[in-house]
PDB file of N, CA and C in Angstrom:
ATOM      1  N   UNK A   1     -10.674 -11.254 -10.389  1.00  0.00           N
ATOM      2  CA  UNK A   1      -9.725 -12.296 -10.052  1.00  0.00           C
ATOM      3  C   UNK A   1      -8.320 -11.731  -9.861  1.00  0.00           C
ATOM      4  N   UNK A   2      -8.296 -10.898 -10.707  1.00  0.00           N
ATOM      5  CA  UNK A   2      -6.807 -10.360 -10.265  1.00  0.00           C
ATOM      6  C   UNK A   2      -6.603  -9.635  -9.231  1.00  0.00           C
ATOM      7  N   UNK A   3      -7.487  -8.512  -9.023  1.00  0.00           N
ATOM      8  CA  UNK A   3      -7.802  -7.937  -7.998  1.00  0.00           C
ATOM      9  C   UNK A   3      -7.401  -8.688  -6.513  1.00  0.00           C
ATOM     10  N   UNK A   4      -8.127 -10.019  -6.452  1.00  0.00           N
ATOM     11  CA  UNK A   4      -7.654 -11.184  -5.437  1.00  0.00           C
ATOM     12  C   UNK A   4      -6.393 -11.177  -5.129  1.00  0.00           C
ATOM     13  N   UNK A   5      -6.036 -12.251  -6.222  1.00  0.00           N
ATOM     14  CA  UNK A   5      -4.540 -12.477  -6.349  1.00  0.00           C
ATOM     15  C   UNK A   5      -3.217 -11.349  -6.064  1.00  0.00           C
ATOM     16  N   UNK A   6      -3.584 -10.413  -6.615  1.00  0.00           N
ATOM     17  CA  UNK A   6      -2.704  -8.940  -5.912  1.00  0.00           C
ATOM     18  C   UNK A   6      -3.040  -8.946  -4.450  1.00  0.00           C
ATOM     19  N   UNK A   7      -4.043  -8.450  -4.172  1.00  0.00           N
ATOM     20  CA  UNK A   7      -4.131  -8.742  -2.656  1.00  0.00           C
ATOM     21  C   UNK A   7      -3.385  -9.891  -1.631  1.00  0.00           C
ATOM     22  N   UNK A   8      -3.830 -11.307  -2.168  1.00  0.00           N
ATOM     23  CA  UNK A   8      -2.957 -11.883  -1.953  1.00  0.00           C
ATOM     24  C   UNK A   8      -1.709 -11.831  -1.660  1.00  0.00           C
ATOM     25  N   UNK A   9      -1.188 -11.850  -2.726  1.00  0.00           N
ATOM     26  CA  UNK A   9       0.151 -11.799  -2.545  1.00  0.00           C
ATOM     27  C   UNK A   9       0.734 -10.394  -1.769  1.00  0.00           C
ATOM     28  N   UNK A  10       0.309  -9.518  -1.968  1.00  0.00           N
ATOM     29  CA  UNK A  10       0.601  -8.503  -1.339  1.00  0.00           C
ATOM     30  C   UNK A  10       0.207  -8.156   0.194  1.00  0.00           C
ATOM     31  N   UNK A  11      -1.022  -9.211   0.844  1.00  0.00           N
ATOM     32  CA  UNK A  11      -0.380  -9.141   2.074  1.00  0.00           C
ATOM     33  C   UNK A  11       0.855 -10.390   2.342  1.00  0.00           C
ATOM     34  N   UNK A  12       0.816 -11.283   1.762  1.00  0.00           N
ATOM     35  CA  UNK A  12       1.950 -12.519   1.965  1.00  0.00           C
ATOM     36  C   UNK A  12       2.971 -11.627   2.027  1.00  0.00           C
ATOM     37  N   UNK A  13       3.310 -10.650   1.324  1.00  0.00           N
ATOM     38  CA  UNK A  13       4.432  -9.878   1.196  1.00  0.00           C
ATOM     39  C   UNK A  13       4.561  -9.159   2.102  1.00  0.00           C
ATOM     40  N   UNK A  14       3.888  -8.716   3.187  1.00  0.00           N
ATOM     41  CA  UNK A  14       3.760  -7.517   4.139  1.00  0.00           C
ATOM     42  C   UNK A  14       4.278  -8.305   5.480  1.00  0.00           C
ATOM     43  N   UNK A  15       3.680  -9.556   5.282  1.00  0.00           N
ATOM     44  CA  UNK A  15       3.584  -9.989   6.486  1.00  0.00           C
ATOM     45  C   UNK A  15       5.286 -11.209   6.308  1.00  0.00           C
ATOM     46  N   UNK A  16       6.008 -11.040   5.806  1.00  0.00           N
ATOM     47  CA  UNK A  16       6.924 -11.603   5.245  1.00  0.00           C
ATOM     48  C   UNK A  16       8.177 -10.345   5.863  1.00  0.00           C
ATOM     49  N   UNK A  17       7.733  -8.691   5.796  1.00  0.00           N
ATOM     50  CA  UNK A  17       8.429  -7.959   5.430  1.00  0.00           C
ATOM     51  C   UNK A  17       8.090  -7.690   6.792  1.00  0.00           C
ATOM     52  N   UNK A  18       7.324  -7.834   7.999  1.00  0.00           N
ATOM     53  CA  UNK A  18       6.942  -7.460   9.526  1.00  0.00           C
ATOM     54  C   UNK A  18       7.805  -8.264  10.155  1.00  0.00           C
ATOM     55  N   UNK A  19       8.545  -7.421  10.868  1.00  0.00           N
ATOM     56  CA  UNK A  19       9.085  -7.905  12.744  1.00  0.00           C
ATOM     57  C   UNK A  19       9.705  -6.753  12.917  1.00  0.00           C
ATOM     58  N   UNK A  20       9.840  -7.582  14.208  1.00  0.00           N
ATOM     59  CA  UNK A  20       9.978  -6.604  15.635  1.00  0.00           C
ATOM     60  C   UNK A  20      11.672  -6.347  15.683  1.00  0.00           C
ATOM     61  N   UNK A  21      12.519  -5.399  16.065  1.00  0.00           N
ATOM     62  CA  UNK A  21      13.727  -4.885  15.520  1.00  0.00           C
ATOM     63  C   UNK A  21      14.084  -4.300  17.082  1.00  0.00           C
ATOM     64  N   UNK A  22      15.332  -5.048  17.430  1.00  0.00           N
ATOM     65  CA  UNK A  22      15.538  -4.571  18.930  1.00  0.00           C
ATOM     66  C   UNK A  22      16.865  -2.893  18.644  1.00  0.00           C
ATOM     67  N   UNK A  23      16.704  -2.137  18.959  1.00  0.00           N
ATOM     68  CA  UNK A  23      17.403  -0.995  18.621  1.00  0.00           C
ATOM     69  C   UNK A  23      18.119  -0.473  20.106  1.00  0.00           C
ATOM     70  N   UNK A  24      19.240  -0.568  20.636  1.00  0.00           N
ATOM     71  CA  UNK A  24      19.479  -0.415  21.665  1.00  0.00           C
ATOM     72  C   UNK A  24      18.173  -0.793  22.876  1.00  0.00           C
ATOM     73  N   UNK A  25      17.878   0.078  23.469  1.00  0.00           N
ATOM     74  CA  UNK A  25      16.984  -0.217  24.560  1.00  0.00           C
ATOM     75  C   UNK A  25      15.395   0.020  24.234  1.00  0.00           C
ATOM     76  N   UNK A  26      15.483   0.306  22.667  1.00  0.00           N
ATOM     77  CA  UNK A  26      13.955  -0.139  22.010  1.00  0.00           C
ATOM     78  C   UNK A  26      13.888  -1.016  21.318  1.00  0.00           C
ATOM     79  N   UNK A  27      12.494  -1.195  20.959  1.00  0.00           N
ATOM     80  CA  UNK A  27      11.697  -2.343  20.374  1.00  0.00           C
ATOM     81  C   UNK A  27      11.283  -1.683  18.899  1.00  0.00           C
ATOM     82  N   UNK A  28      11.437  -1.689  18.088  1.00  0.00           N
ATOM     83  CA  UNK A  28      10.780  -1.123  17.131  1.00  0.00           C
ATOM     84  C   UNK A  28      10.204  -2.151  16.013  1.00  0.00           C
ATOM     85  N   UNK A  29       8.912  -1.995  15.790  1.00  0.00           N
ATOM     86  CA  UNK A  29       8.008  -2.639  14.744  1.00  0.00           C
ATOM     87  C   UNK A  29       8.270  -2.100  13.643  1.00  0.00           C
ATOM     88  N   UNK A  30       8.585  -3.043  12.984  1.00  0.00           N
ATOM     89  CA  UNK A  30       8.124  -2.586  11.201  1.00  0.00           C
ATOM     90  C   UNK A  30       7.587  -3.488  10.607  1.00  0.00           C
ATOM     91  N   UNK A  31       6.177  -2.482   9.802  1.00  0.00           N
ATOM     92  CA  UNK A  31       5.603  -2.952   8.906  1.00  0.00           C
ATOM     93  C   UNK A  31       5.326  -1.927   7.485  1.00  0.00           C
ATOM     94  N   UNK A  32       4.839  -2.848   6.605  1.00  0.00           N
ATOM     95  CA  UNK A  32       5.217  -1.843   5.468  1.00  0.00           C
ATOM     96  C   UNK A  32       3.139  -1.428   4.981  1.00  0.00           C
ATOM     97  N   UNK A  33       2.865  -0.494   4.012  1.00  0.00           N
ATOM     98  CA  UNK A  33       1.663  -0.174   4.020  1.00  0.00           C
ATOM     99  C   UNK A  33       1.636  -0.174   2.386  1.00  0.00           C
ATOM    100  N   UNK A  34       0.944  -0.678   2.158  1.00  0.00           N
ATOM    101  CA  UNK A  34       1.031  -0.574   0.437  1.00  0.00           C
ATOM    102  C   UNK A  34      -0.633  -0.585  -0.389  1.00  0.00           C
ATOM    103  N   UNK A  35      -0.828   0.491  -0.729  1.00  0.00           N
ATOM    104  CA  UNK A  35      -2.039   0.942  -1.160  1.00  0.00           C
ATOM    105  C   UNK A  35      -1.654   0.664  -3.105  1.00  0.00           C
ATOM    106  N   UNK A  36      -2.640  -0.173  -3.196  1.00  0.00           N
ATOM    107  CA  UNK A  36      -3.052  -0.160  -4.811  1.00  0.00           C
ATOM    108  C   UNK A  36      -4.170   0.346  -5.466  1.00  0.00           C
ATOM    109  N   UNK A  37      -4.024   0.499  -6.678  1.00  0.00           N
ATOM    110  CA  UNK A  37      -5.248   0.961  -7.631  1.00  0.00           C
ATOM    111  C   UNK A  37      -5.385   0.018  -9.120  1.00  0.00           C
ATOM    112  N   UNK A  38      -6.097   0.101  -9.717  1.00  0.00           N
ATOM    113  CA  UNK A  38      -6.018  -0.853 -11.086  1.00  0.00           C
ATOM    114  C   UNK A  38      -6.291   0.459 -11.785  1.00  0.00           C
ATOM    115  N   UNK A  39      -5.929   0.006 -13.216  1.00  0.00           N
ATOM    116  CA  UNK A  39      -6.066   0.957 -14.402  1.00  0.00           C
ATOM    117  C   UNK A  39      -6.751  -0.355 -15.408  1.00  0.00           C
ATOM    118  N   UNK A  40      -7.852  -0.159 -15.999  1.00  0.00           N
ATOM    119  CA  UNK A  40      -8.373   0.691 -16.167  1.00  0.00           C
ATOM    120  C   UNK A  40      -9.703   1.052 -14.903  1.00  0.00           C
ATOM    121  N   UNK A  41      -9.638  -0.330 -13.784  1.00  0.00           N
ATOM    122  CA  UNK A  41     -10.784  -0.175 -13.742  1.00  0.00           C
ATOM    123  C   UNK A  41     -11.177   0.795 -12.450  1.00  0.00           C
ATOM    124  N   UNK A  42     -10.472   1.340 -12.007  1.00  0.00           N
ATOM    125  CA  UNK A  42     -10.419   1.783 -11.231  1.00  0.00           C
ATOM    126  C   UNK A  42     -10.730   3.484 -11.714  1.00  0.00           C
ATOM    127  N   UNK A  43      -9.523   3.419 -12.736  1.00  0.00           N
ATOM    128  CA  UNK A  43      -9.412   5.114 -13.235  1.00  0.00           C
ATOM    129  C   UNK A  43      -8.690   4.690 -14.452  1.00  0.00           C
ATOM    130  N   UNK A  44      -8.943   5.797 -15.228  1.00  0.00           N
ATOM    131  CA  UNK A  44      -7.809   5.771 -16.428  1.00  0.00           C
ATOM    132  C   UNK A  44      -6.555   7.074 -16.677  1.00  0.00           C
ATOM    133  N   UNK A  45      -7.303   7.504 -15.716  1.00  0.00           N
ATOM    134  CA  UNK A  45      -6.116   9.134 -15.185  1.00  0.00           C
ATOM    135  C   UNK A  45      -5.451   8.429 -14.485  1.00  0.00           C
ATOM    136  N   UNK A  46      -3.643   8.792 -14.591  1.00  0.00           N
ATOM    137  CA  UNK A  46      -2.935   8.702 -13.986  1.00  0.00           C
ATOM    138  C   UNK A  46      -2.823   9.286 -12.264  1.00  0.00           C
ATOM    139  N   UNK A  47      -3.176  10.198 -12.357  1.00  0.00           N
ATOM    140  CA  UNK A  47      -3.332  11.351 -11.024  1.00  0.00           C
ATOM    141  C   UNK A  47      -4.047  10.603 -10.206  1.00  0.00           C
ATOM    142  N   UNK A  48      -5.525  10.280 -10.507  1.00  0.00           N
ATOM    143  CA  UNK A  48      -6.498   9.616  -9.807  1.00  0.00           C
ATOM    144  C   UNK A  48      -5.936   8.698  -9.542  1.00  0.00           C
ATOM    145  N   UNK A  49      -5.234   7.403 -10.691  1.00  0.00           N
ATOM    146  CA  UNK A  49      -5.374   6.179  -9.837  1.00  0.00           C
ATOM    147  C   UNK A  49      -4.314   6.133  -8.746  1.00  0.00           C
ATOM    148  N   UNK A  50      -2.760   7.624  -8.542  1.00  0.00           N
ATOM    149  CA  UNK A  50      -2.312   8.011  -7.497  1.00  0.00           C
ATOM    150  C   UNK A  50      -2.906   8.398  -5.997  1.00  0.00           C
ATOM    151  N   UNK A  51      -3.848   9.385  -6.518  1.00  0.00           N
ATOM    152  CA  UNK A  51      -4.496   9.014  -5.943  1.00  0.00           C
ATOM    153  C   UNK A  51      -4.779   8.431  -4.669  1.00  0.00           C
ATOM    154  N   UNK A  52      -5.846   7.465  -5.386  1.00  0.00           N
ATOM    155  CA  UNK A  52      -6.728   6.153  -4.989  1.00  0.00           C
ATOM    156  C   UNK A  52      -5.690   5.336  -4.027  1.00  0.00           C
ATOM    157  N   UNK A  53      -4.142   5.223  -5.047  1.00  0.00           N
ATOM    158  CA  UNK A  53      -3.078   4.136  -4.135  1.00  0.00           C
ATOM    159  C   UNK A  53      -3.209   4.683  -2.776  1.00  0.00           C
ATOM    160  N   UNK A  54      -2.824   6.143  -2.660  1.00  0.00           N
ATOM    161  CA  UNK A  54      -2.420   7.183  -1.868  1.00  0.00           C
ATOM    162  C   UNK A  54      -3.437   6.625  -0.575  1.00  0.00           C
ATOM    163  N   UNK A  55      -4.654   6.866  -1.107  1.00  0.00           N
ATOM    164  CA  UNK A  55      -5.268   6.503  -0.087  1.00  0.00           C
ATOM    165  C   UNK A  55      -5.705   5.629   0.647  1.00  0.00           C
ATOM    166  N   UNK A  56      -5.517   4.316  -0.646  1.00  0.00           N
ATOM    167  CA  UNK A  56      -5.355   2.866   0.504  1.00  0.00           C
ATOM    168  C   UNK A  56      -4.565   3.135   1.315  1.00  0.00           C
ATOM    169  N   UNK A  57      -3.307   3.795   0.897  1.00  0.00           N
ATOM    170  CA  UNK A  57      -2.183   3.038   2.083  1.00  0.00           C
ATOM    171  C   UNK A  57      -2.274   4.018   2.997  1.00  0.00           C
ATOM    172  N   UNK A  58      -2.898   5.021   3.386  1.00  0.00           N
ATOM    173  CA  UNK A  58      -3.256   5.582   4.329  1.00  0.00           C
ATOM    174  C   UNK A  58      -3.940   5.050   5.340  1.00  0.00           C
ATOM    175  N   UNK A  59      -5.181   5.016   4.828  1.00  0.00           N
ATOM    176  CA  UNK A  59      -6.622   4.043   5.279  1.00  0.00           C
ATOM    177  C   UNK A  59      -6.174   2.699   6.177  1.00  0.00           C
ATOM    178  N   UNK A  60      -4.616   2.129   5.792  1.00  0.00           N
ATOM    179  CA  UNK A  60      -3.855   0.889   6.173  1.00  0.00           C
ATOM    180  C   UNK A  60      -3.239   1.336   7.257  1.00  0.00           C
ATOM    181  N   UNK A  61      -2.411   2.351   6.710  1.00  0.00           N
ATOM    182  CA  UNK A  61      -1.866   3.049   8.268  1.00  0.00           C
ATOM    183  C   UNK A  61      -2.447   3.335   9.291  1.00  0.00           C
ATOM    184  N   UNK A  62      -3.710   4.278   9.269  1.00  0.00           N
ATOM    185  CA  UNK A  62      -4.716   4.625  10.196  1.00  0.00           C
ATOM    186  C   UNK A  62      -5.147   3.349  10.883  1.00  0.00           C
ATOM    187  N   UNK A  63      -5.270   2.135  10.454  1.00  0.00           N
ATOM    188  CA  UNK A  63      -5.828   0.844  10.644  1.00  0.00           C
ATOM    189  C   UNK A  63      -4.860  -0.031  11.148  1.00  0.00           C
ATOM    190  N   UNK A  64      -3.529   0.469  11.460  1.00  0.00           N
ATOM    191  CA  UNK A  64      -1.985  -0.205  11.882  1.00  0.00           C
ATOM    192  C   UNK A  64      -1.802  -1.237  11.245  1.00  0.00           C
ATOM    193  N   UNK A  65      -2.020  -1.019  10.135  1.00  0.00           N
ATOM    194  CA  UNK A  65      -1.718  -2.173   8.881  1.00  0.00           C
ATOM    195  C   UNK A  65      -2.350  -3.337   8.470  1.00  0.00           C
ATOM    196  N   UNK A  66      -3.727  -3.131   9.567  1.00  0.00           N
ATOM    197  CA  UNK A  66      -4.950  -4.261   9.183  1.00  0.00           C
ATOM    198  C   UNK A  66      -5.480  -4.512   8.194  1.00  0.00           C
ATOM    199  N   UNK A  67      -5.179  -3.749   7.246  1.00  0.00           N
ATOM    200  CA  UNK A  67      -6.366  -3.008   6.123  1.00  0.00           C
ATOM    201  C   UNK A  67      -5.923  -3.864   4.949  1.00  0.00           C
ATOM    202  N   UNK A  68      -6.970  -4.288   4.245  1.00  0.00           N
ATOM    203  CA  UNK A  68      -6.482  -4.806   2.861  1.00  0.00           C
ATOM    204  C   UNK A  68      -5.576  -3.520   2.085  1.00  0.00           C
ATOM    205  N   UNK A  69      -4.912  -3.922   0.905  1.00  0.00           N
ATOM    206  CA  UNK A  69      -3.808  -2.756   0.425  1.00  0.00           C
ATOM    207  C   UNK A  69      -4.927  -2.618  -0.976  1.00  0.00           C
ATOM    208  N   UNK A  70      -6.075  -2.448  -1.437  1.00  0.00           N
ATOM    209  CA  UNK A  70      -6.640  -1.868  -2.314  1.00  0.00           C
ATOM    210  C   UNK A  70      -7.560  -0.298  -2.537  1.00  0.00           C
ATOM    211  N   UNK A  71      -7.774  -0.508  -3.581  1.00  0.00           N
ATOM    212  CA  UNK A  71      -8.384   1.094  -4.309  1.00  0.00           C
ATOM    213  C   UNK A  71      -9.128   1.845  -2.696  1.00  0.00           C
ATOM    214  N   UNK A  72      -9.100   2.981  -2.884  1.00  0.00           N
ATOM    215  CA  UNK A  72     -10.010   3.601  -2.070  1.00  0.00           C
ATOM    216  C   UNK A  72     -10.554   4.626  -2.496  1.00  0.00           C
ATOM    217  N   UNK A  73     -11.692   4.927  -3.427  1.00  0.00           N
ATOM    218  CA  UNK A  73     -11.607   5.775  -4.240  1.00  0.00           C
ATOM    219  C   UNK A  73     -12.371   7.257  -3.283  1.00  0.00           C
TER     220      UNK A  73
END
């Protein structure tokens, strides 16, 4: 359940934090990428559950920010 609810809110938050940004004679998008992990259940090493974040928000990027923001172990 929590797991959910983080998700949740954390794309509400992404998509809150997205638009389009006119910069002289560009267009520039921003969006933000945010990879999570849980402790314990995920990992109980610190490193790992870095990790794990590390690689959601990769996995998000690669995916142009489609991607849910959770564990990727």
């Amino acid at each position: 359940m929590i797991r959910k609810n983080v998700q949740y809110w954390l794309i509400k938050f992404s998509m809150r934090v997205a638009r389009t940004v006119q910069w002289g004679d560009a267009t520039l998008g921003i969006r933000i990428s945010i990879g999570i992990a849980f402790f314990p259940q995920d990992s109980i090493d610190p490193k790992v559950l870095i990790q794990y974040a590390d690689n959601a928000m990769y996995a998000i990027k690669q995916r142009g920010g489609k991607e849910k923001p959770l564990c990727v172990p």
